[in-house]
Protein backbone atom coordinates (compact mmCIF):
# COMPACT_ATOMS: atom_id res chain seq x y z
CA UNK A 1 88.36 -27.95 18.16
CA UNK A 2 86.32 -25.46 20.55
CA UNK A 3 85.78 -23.10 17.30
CA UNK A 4 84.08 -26.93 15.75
CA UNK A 5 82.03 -27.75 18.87
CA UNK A 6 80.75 -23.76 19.51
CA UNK A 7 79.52 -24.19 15.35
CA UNK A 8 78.21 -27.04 15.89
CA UNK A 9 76.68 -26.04 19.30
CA UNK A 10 74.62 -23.19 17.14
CA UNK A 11 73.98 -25.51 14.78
CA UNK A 12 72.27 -28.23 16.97
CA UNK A 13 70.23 -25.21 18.97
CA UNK A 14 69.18 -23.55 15.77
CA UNK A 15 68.14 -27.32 14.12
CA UNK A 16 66.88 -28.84 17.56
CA UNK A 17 64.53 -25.40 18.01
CA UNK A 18 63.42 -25.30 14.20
CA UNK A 19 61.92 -29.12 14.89
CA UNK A 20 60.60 -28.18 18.25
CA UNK A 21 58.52 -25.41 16.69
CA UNK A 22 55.07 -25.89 15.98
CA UNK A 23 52.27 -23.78 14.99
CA UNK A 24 49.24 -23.57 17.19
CA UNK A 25 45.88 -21.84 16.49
CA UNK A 26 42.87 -20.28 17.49
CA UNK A 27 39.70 -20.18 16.27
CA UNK A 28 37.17 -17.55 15.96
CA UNK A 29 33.68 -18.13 16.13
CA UNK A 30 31.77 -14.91 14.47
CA UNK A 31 28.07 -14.96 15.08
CA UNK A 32 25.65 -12.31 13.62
CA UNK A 33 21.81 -12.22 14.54
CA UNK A 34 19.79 -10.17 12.47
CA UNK A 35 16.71 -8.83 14.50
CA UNK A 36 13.77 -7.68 12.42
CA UNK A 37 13.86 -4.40 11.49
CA UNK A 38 10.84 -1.96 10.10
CA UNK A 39 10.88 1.71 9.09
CA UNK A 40 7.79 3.49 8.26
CA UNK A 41 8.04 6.02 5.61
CA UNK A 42 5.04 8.47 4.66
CA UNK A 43 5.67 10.54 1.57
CA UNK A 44 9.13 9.34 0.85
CA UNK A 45 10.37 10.55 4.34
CA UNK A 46 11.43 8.16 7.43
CA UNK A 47 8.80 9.20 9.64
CA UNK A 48 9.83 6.02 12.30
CA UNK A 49 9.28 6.87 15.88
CA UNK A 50 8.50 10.36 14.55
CA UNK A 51 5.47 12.80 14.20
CA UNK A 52 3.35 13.64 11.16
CA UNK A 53 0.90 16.27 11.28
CA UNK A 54 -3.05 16.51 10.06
CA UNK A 55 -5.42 18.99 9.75
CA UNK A 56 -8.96 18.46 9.88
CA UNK A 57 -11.43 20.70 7.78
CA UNK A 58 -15.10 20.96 7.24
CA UNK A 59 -16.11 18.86 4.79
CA UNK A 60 -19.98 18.29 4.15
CA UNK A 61 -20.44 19.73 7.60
CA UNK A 62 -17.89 17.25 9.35
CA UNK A 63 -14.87 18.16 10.74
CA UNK A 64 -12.78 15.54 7.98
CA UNK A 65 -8.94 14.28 7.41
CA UNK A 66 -7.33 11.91 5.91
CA UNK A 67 -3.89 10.62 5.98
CA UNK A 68 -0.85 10.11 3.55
CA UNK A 69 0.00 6.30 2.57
CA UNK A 70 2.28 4.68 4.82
CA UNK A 71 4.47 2.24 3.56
CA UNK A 72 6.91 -0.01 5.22
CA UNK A 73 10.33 -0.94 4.51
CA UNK A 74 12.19 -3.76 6.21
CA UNK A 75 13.02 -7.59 6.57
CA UNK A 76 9.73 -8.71 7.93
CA UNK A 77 7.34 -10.64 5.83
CA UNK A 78 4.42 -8.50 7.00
CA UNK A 79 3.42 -5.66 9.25
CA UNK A 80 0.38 -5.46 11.37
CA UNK A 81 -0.80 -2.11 12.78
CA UNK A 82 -2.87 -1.21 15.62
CA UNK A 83 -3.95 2.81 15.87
CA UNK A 84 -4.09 4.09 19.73
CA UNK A 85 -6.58 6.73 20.48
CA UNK A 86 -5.61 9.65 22.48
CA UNK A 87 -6.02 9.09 26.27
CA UNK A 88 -9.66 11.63 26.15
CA UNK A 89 -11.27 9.31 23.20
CA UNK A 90 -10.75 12.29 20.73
CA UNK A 91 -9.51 15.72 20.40
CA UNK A 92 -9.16 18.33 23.16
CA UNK A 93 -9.97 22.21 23.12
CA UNK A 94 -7.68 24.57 24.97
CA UNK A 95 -10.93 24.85 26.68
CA UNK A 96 -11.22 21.14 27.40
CA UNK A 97 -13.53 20.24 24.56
CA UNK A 98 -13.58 17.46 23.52
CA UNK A 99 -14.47 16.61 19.96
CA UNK A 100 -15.06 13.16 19.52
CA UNK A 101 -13.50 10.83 16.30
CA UNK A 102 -14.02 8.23 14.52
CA UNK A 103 -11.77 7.06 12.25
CA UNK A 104 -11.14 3.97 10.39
CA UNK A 105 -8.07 2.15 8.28
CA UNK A 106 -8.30 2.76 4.67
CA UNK A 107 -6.77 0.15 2.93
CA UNK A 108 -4.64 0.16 -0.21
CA UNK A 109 -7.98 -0.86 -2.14
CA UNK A 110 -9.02 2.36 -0.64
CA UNK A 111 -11.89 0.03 1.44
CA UNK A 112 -12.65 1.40 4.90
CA UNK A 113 -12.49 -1.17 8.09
CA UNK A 114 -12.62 -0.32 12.02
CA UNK A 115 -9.38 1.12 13.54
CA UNK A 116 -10.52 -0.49 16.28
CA UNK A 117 -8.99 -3.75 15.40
CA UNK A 118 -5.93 -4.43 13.91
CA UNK A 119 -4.85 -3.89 10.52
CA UNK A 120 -2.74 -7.10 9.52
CA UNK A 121 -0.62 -8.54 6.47
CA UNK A 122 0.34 -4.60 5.75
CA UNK A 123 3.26 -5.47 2.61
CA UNK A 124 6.61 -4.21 3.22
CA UNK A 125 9.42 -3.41 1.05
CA UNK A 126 13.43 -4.69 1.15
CA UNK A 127 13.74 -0.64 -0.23
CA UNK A 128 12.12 2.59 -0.74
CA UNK A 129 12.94 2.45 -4.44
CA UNK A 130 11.13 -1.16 -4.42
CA UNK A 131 7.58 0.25 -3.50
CA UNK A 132 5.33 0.15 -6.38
CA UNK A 133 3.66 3.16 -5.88
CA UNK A 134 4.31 5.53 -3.16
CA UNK A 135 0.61 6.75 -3.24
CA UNK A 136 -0.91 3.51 -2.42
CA UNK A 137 -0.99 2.29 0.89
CA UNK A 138 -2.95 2.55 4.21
CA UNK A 139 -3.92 5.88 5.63
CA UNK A 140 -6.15 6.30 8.44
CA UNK A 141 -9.34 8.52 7.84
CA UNK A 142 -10.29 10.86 10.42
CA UNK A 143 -14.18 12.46 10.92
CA UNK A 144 -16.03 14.35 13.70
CA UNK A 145 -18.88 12.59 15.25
CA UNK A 146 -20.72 15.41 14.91
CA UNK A 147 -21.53 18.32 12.49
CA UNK A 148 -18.81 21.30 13.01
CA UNK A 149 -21.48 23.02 14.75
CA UNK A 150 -22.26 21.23 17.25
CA UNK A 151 -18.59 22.21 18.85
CA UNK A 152 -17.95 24.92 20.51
CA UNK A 153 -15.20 27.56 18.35
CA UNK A 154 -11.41 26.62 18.98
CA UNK A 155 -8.42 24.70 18.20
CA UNK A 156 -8.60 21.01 18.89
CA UNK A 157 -5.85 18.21 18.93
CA UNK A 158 -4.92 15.45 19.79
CA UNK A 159 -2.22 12.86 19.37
CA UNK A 160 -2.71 8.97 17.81
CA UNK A 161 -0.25 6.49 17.92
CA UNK A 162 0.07 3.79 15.29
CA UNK A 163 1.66 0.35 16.48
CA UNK A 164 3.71 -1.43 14.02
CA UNK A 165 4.46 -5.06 14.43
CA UNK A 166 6.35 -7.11 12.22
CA UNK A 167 5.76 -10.39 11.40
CA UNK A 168 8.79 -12.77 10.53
């Protein structure tokens, strides 16, 4: 009779447990938020938060320049761009020259308005392979104020800055 009461001792612990067992969860709230995002290529390269280079050169007299087409590539709807001027108004001699610019925004029309305002409704691209054609799109023209000669001989520089803002 013990050997009948221990079996059925295991029996009624392994039954009783089996119905006092029950699942529980947890649930996992995942949450992803997408921030706009815009890189700036010039020439096929990623050129965001980077530097590209220009050279002036006499042209008709001026000291002239212009720049490759920037395109943008991104989740915004819409870029606008604002060009800083360096801190001098212009470029600087290692002598302290300064040779002043003015430049403008040439559009993908290849129209010419005022840097000095904003540039908006610039188009961008989900992908580089999705840009129509990677020769079209605005540059920013560069010219000396003044004939070549009026400056005294030397190398001038000077660094803008062009502001890209999405739109969503």
């Amino acid at each position: 009779m013990k050997h009948l009461s221990l079996a059925g001792l295991v029996f009624f612990m392994l039954f009783g447990s089996a119905q006092a067992t029950r699942p529980v969860k947890t649930t996992i709230e995942v949450v992803a938020e997408v921030n706009t995002s815009v890189r700036v290529y010039v020439e096929g390269r990623d050129v965001t938060n980077g530097v590209i280079s220009l050279q002036l050169e006499d042209k008709n007299g001026y000291m002239f320049g212009v720049t490759p087409a920037f395109q943008f590539v991104g989740n915004a709807s819409a870029v606008s761009l604002t060009l800083n001027q360096p801190s001098g108004g212009g470029l600087l001699s290692e002598n302290n020259d300064l040779m002043e610019i003015n430049n403008a925004w040439v559009r993908s029309d290849g129209a010419e308005v005022s840097s000095d305002y904003p540039l908006y409704n610039q188009p961008v691209y989900p992908t580089l392979q999705a840009i129509p054609d990677r020769e079209r799109g605005v540059k920013v023209r560069f010219s000396s104020a003044k004939r070549s000669e009026a400056y005294p001989l030397g190398r001038y520089s000077g660094s803008y800055e062009i502001i890209v803002t999405p739109s969503v």
